[in-house]
Protein backbone atom coordinates (compact mmCIF):
# COMPACT_ATOMS: atom_id res chain seq x y z
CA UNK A 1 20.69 -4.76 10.53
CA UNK A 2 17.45 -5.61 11.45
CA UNK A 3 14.92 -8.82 10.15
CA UNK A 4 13.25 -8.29 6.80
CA UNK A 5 9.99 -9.89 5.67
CA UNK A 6 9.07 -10.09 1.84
CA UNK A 7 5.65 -10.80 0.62
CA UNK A 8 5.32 -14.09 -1.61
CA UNK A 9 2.93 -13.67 -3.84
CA UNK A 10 1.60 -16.18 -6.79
CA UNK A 11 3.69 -15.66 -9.55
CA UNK A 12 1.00 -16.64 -12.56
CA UNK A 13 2.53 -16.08 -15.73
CA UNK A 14 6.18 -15.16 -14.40
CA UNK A 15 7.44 -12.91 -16.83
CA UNK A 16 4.50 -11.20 -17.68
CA UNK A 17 4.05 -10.42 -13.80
CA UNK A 18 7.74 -9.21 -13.70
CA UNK A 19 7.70 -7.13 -17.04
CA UNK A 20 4.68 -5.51 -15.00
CA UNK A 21 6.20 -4.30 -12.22
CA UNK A 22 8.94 -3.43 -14.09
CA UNK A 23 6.85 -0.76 -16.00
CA UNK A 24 5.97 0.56 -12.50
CA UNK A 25 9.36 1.25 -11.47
CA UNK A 26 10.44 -1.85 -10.09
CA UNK A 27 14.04 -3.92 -10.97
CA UNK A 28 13.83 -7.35 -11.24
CA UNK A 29 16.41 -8.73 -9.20
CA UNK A 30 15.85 -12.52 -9.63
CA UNK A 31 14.16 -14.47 -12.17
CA UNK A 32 13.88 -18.72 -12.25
CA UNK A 33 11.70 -21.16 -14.38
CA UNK A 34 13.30 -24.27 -12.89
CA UNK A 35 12.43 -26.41 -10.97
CA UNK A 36 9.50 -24.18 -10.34
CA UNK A 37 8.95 -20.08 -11.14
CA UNK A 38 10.56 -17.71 -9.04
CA UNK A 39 10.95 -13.69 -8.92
CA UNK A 40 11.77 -11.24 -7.41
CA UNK A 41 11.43 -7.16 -7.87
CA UNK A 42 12.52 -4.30 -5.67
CA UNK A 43 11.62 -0.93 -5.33
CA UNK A 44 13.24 1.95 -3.32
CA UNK A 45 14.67 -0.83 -0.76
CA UNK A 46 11.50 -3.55 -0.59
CA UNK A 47 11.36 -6.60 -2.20
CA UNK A 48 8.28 -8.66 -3.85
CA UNK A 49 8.63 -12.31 -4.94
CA UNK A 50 6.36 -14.51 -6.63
CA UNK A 51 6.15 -18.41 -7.25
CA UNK A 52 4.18 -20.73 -9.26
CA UNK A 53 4.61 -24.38 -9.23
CA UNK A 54 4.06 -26.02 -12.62
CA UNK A 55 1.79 -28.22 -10.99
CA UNK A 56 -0.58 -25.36 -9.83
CA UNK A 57 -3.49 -25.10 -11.60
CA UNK A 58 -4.98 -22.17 -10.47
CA UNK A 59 -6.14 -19.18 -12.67
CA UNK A 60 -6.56 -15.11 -12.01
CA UNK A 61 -10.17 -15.74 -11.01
CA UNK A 62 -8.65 -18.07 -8.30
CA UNK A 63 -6.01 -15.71 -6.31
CA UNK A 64 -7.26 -13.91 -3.01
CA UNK A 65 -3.44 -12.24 -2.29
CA UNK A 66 -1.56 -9.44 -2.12
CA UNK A 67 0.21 -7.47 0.32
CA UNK A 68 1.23 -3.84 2.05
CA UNK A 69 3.23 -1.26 1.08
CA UNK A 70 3.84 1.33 3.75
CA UNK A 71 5.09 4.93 1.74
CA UNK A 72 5.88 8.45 2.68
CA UNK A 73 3.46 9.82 0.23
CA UNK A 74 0.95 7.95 -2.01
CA UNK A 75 -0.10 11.02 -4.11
CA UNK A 76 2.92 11.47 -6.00
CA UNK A 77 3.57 7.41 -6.50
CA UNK A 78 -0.16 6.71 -7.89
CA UNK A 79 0.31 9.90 -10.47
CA UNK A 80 3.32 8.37 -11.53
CA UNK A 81 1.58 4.51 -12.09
CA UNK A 82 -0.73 5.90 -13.57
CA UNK A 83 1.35 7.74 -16.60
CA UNK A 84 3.74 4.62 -16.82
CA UNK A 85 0.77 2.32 -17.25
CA UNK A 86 -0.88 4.58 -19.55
CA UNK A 87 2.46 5.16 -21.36
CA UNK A 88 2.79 1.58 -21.87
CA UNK A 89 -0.81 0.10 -22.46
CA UNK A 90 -2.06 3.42 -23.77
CA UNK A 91 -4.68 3.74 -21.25
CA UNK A 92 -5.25 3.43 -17.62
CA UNK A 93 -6.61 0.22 -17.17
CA UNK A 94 -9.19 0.98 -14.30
CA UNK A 95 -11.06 -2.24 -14.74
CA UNK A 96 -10.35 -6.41 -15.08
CA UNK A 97 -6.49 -7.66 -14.09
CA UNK A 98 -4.11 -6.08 -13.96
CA UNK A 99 -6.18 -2.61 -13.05
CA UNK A 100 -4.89 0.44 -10.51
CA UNK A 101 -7.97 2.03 -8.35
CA UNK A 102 -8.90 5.70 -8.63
CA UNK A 103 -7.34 8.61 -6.60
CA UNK A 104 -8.19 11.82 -5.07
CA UNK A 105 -6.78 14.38 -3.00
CA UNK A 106 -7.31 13.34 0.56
CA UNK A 107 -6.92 9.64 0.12
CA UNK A 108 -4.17 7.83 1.85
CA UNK A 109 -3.82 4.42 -0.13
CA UNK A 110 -4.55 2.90 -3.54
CA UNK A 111 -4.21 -0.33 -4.73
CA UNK A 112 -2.57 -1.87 -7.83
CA UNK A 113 -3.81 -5.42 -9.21
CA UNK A 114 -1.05 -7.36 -11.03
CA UNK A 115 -1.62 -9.46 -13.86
CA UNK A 116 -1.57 -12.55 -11.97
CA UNK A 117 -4.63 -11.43 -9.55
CA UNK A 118 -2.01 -10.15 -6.31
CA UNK A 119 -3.42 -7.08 -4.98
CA UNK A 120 -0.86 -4.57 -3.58
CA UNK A 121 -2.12 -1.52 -1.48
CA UNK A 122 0.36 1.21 -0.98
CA UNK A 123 -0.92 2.71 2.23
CA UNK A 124 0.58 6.00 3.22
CA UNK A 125 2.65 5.92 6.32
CA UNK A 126 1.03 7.47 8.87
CA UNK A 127 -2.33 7.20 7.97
CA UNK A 128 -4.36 7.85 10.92
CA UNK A 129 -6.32 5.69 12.67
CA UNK A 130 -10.13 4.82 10.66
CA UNK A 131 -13.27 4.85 13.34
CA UNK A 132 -15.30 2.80 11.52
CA UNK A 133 -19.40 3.89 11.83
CA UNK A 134 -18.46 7.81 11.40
CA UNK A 135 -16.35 9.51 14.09
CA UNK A 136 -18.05 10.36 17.26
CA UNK A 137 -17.44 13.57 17.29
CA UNK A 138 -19.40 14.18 14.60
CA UNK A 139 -23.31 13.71 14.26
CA UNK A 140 -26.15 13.52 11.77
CA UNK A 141 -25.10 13.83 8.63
CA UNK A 142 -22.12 14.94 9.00
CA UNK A 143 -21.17 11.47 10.69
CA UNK A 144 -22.81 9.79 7.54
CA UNK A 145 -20.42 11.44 5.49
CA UNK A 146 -17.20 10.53 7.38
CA UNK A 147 -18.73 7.06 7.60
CA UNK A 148 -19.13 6.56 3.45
CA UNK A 149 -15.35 8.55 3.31
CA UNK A 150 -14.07 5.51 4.99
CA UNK A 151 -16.04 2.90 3.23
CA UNK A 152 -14.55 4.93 -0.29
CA UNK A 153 -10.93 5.30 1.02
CA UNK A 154 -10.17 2.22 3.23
CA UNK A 155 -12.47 -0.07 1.82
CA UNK A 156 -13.04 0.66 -1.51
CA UNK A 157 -16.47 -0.34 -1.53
CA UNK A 158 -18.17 2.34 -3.46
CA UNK A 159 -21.52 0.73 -3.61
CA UNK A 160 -21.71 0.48 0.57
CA UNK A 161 -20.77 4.30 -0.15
CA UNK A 162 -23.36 4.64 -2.15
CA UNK A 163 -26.47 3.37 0.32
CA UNK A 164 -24.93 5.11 3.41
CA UNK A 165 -25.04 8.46 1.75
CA UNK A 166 -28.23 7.65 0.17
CA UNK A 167 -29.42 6.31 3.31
CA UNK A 168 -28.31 9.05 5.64
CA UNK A 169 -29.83 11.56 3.19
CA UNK A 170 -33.32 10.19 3.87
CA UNK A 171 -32.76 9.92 7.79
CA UNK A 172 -31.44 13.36 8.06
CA UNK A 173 -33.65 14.99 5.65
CA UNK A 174 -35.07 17.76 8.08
CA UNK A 175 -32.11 18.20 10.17
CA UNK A 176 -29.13 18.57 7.89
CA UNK A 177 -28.08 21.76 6.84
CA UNK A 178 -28.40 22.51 3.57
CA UNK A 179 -24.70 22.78 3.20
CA UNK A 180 -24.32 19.41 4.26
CA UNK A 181 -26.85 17.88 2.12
CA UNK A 182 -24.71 19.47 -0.94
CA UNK A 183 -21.81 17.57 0.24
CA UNK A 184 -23.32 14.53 0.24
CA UNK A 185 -24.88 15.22 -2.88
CA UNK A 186 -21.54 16.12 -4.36
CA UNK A 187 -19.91 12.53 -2.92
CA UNK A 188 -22.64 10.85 -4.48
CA UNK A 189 -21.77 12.81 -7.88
CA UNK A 190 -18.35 11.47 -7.40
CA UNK A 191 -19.57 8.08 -7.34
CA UNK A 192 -22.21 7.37 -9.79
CA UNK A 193 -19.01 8.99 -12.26
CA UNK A 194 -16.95 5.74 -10.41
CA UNK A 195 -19.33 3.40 -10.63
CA UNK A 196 -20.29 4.33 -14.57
CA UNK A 197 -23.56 5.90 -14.14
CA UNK A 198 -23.18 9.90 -15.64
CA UNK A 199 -26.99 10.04 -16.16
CA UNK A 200 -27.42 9.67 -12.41
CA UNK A 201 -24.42 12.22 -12.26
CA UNK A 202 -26.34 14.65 -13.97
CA UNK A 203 -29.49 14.33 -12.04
CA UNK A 204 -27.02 14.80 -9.11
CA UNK A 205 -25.06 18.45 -10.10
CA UNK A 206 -28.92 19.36 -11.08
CA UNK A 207 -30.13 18.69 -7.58
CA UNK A 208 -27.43 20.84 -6.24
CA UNK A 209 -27.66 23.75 -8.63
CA UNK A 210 -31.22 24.09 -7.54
CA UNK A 211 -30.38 24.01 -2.98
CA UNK A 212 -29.98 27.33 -1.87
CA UNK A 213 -26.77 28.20 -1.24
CA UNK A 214 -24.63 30.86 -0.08
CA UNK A 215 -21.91 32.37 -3.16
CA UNK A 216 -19.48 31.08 -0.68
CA UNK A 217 -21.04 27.52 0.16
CA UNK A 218 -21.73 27.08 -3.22
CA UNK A 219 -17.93 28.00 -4.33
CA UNK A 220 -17.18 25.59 -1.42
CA UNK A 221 -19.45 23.22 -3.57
CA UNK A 222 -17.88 23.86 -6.60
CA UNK A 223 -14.22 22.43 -5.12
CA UNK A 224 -16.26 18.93 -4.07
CA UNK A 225 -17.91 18.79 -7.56
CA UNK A 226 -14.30 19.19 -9.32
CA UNK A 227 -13.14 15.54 -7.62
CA UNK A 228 -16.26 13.87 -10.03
CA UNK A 229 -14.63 16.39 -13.28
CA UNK A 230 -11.27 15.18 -12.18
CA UNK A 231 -12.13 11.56 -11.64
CA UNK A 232 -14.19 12.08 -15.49
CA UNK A 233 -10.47 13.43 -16.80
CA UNK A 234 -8.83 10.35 -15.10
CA UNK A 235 -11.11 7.50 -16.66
CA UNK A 236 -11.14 9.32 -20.32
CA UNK A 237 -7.26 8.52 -19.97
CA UNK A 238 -8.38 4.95 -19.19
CA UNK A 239 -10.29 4.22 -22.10
């Protein structure tokens, strides 16, 4: 049998960290208040433990941890987090501690926030390799694009999303296709929806209903705009 490493992670409020887990599918497998908090939780053969001395101090606000989960698909485990949470807290709780970031097709990890401030990212397996700055094989806008998918997938940092896209739109304003600049337009839809801005959402799908298209490019369109109605669908659930 080979070495196994398990992640400890602050334990805050102990049993309100385990009975999380738990809701996600975990089994606690040990549980201590004395002579300090200890857990533990497992989940299709890994292990998580937390601790908490009673002589730390610290609060949520204070914890910079968490840890990585490797899985075969992440799809399929963040549908299923997201019905037990919403199940149990009646909502999807997108924002504040504990919270579980958004999904869509394409992405290869998402990240759950405990209620003791441990972030966990479950990273699908064999995620390929990220080249960070937009893939050289691409250019223009096109490269933009890849670029903000990374910053949105990897990262998580919608609003550096947000000004590369913006940005790129600018620099490659007469050079992009016009195919391109819906896409861009469309990721940007998808964000200002994220990032709680449907006014600027609207402005968006009106500045794409008025780019000439092609029926096809603009049915092509119509898939990218259905991540920002999805993503709408998702954080009704939430509230």
């Amino acid at each position: 049998m080979g070495d196994t490493a398990v992640p400890v992670m602050w334990g805050g409020n102990l049993a309100e960290t385990l009975a999380f887990y738990q809701v996600l599918g975990y089994k606690v497998t040990y549980e201590q208040t004395k002579p300090y908090a200890y857990g533990s939780v497992e989940r299709n053969g890994y292990g998580l433990d937390f601790y908490c001395d009673a002589r730390d101090t610290r609060s949520v606000a204070d914890i910079d941890a968490g840890c990585l989960v490797r899985v075969d698909e992440v799809a399929p485990l963040h549908k299923q987090f997201s019905a037990a949470l919403r199940a149990h807290l009646g909502r999807i709780p997108v924002k504040g501690v504990p919270r579980i970031s958004r999904f869509r097709a394409g992405q290869t990890r998402f990240t759950v926030t405990d209620p003791g401030g441990n972030s966990v990212t479950y990273l699908q397996r064999d995620e390929p390799d990220f080249e960070y700055g937009g893939s050289r094989e691409l250019q223009g806008l096109q490269r933009v694009l890849d670029n903000a998918r990374i910053l949105r997938f990897s990262k998580e940092d919608d609003e550096a999303a947000r000004k590369t896209l913006e940005s790129g739109l600018r620099r490659f304003a007469a050079t992009a296709s016009v195919l391109d600049k819906a896409h861009a337009l469309a990721e940007l839809t998808e964000l200002a929806v994220a990032m709680g801005n449907p006014e600027r959402a609207t402005e968006l799908r009106s500045e794409i209903a008025g780019l000439e298209l092609s029926d096809a490019e603009r049915a092509e369109i119509a898939e990218h705009l259905q991540i920002a109605a999805d993503l709408e669908q998702w954080l009704a659930d939430a509230e």
